[in-house]
N, C-alpha and C. Protein backbone atom coordinates (compact mmCIF):
# COMPACT_ATOMS: atom_id res chain seq x y z
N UNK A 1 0.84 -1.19 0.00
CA UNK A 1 0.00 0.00 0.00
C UNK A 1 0.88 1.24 0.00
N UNK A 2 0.51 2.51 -0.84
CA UNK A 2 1.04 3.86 -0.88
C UNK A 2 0.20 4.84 -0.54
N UNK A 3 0.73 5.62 0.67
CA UNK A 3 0.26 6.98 0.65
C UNK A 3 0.53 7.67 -0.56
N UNK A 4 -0.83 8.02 -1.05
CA UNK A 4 -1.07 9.27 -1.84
C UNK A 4 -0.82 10.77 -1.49
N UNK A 5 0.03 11.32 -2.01
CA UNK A 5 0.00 13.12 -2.07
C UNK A 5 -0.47 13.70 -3.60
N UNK A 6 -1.50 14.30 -3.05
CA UNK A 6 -1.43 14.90 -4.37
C UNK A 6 -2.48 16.61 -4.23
N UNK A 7 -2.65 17.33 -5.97
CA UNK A 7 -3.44 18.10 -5.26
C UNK A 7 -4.71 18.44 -4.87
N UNK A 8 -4.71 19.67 -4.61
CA UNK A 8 -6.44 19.86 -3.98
C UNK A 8 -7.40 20.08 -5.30
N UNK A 9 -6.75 20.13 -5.86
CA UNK A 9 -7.33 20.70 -7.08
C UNK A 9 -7.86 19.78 -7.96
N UNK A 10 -9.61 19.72 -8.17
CA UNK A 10 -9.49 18.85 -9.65
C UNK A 10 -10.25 17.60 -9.03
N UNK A 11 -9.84 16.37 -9.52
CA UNK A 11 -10.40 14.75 -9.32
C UNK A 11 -9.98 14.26 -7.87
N UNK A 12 -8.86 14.56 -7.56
CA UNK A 12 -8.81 14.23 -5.95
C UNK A 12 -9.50 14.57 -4.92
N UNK A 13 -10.57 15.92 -4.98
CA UNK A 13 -11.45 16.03 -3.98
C UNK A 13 -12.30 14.81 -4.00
N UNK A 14 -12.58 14.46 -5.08
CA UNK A 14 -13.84 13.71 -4.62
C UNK A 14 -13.38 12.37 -4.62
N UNK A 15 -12.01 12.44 -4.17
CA UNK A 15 -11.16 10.57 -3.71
C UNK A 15 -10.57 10.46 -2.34
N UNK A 16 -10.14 11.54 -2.22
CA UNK A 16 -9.13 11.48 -1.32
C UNK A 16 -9.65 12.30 0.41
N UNK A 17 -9.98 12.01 1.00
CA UNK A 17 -9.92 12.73 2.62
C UNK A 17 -8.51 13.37 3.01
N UNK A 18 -8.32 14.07 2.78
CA UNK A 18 -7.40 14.89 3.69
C UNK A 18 -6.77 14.19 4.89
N UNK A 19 -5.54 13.99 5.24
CA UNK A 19 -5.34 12.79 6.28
C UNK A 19 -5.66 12.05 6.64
N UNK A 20 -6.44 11.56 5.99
CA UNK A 20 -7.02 10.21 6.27
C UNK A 20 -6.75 9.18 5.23
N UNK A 21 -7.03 9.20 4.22
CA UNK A 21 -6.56 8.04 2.98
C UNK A 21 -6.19 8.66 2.29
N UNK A 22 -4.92 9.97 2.71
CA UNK A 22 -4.20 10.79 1.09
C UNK A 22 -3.99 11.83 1.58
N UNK A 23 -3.25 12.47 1.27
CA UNK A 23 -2.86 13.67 1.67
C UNK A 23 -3.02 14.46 0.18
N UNK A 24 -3.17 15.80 0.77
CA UNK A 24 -4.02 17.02 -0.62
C UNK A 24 -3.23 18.28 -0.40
N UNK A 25 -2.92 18.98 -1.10
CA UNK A 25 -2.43 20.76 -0.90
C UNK A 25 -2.47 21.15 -2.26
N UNK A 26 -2.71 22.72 -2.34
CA UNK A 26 -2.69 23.37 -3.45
C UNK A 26 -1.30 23.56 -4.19
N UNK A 27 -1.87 23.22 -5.49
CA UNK A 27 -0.34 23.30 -6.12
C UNK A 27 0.72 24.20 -6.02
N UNK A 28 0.22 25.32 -5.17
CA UNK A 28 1.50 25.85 -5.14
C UNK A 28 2.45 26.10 -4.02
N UNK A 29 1.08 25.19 -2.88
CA UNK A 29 1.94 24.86 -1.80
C UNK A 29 2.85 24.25 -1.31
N UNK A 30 4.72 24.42 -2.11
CA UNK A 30 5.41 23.57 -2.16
C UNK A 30 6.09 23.23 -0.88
N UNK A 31 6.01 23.81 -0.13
CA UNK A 31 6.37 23.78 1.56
C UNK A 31 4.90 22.60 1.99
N UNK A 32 4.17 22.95 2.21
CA UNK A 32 3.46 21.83 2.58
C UNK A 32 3.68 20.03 1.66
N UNK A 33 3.55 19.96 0.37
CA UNK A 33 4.02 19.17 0.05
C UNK A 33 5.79 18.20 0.69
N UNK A 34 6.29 18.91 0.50
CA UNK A 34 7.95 18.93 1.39
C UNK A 34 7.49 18.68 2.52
N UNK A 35 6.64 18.85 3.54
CA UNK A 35 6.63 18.39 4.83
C UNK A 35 6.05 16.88 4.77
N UNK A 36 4.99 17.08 4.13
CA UNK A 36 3.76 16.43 4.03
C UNK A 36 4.77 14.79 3.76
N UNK A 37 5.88 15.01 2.40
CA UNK A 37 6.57 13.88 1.85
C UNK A 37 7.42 13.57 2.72
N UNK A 38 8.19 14.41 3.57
CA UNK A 38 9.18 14.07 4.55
C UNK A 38 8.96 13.63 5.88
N UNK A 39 7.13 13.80 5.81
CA UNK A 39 6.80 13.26 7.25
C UNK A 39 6.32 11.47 6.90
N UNK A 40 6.16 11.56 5.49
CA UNK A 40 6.19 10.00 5.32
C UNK A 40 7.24 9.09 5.24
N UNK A 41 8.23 10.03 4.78
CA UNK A 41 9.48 9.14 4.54
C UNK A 41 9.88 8.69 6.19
N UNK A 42 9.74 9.41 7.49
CA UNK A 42 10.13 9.40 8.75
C UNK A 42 8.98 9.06 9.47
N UNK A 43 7.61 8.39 8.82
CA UNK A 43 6.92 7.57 9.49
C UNK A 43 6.13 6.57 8.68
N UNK A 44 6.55 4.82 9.23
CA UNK A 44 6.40 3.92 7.87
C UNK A 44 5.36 3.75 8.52
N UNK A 45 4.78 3.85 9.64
CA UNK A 45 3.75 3.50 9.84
C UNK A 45 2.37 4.26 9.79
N UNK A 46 2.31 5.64 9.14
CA UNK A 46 1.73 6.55 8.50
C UNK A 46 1.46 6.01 7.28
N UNK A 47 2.59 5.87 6.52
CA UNK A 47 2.42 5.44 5.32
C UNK A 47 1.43 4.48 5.07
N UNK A 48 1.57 3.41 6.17
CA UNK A 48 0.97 1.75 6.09
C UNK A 48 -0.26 2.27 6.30
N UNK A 49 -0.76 3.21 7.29
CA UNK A 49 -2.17 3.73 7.59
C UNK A 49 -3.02 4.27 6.48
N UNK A 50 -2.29 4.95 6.15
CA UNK A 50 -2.84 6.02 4.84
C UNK A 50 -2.85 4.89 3.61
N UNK A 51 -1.85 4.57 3.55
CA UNK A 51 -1.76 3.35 2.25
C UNK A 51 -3.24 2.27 2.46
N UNK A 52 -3.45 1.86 3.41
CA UNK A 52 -4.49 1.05 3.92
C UNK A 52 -5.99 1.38 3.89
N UNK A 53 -6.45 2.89 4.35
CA UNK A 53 -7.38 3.43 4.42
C UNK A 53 -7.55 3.72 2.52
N UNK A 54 -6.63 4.14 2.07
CA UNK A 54 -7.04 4.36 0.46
C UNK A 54 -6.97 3.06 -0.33
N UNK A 55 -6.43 2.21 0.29
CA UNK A 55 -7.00 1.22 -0.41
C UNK A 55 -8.40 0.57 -0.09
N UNK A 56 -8.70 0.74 0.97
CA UNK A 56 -9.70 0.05 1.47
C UNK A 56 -10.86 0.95 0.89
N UNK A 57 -10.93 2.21 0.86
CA UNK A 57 -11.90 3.32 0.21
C UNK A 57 -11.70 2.94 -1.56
N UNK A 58 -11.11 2.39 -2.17
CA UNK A 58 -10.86 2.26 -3.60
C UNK A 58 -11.49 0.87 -3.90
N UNK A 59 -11.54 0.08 -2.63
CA UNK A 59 -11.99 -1.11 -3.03
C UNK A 59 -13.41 -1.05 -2.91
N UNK A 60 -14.07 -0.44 -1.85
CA UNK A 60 -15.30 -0.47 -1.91
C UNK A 60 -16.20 0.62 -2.54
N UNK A 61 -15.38 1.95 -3.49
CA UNK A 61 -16.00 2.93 -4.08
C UNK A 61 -16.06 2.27 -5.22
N UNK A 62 -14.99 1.20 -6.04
CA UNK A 62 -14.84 0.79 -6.94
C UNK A 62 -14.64 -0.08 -7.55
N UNK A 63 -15.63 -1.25 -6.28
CA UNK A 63 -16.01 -2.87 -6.67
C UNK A 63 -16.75 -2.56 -7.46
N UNK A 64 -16.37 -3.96 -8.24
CA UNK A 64 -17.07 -4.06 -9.64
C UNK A 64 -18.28 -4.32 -9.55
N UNK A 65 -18.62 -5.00 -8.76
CA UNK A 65 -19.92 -5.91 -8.16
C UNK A 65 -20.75 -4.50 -7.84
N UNK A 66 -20.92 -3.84 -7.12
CA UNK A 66 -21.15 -2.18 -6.93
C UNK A 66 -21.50 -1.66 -8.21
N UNK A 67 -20.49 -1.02 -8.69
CA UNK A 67 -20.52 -0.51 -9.76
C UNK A 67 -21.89 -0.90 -10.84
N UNK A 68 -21.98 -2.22 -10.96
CA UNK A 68 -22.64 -2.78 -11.87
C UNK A 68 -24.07 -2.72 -11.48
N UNK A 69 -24.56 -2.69 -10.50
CA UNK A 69 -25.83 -2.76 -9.51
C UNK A 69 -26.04 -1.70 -9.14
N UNK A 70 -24.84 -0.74 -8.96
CA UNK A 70 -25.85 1.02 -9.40
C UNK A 70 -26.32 1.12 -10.80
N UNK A 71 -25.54 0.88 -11.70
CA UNK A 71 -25.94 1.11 -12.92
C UNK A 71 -27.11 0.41 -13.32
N UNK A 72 -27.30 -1.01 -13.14
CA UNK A 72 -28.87 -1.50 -13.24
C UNK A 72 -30.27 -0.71 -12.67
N UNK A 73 -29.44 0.08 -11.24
CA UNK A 73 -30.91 0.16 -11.02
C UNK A 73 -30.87 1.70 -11.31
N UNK A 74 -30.08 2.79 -12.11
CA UNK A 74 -29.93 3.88 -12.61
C UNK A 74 -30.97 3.36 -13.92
N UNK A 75 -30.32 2.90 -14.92
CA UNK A 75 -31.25 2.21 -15.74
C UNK A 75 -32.80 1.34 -15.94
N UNK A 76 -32.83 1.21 -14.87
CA UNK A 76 -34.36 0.85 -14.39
C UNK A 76 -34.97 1.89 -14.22
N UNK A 77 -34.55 2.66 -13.25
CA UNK A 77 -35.10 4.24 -13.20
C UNK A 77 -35.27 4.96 -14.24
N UNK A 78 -34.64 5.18 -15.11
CA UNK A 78 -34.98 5.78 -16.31
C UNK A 78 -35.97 5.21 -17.76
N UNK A 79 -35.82 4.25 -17.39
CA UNK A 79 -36.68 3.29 -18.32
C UNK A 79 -38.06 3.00 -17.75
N UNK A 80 -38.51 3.37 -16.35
CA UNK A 80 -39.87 2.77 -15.89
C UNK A 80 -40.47 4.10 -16.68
């Protein structure tokens, strides 16, 4: 598992929690980034946390099984 950094900007809001499964800052916050990366490199067990929580949020936003069973009943809805 990998902690994610990335930015605030764009497709990561609507993936990522803010310390919790990913870390986020505005692109031009290159001091926060620099902390943000150096506080992972000096804690593996951050990493393993964050790495864990985003995977675990990726698996269940983006089981297939899910996925497929919103879309049936999106399509039912529009078709009754």
């Amino acid at each position: 598992n990998k902690a994610v950094v990335n930015t605030n900007i764009g497709w990561a809001q609507d993936l990522i929690d803010h310390g919790v499964d990913g870390f986020m800052h505005h692109p031009e916050d290159i001091d926060a980034y620099v902390a943000t990366i150096n506080e992972l490199f000096e804690n593996e067990e951050l990493v393993h946390a964050i790495g864990q929580a985003g995977r675990q949020k990726t698996e269940l936003k983006f089981d297939i099984h899910n996925i497929v069973n919103q879309n049936i009943e999106y399509y039912k809805s529009i078709c009754s």
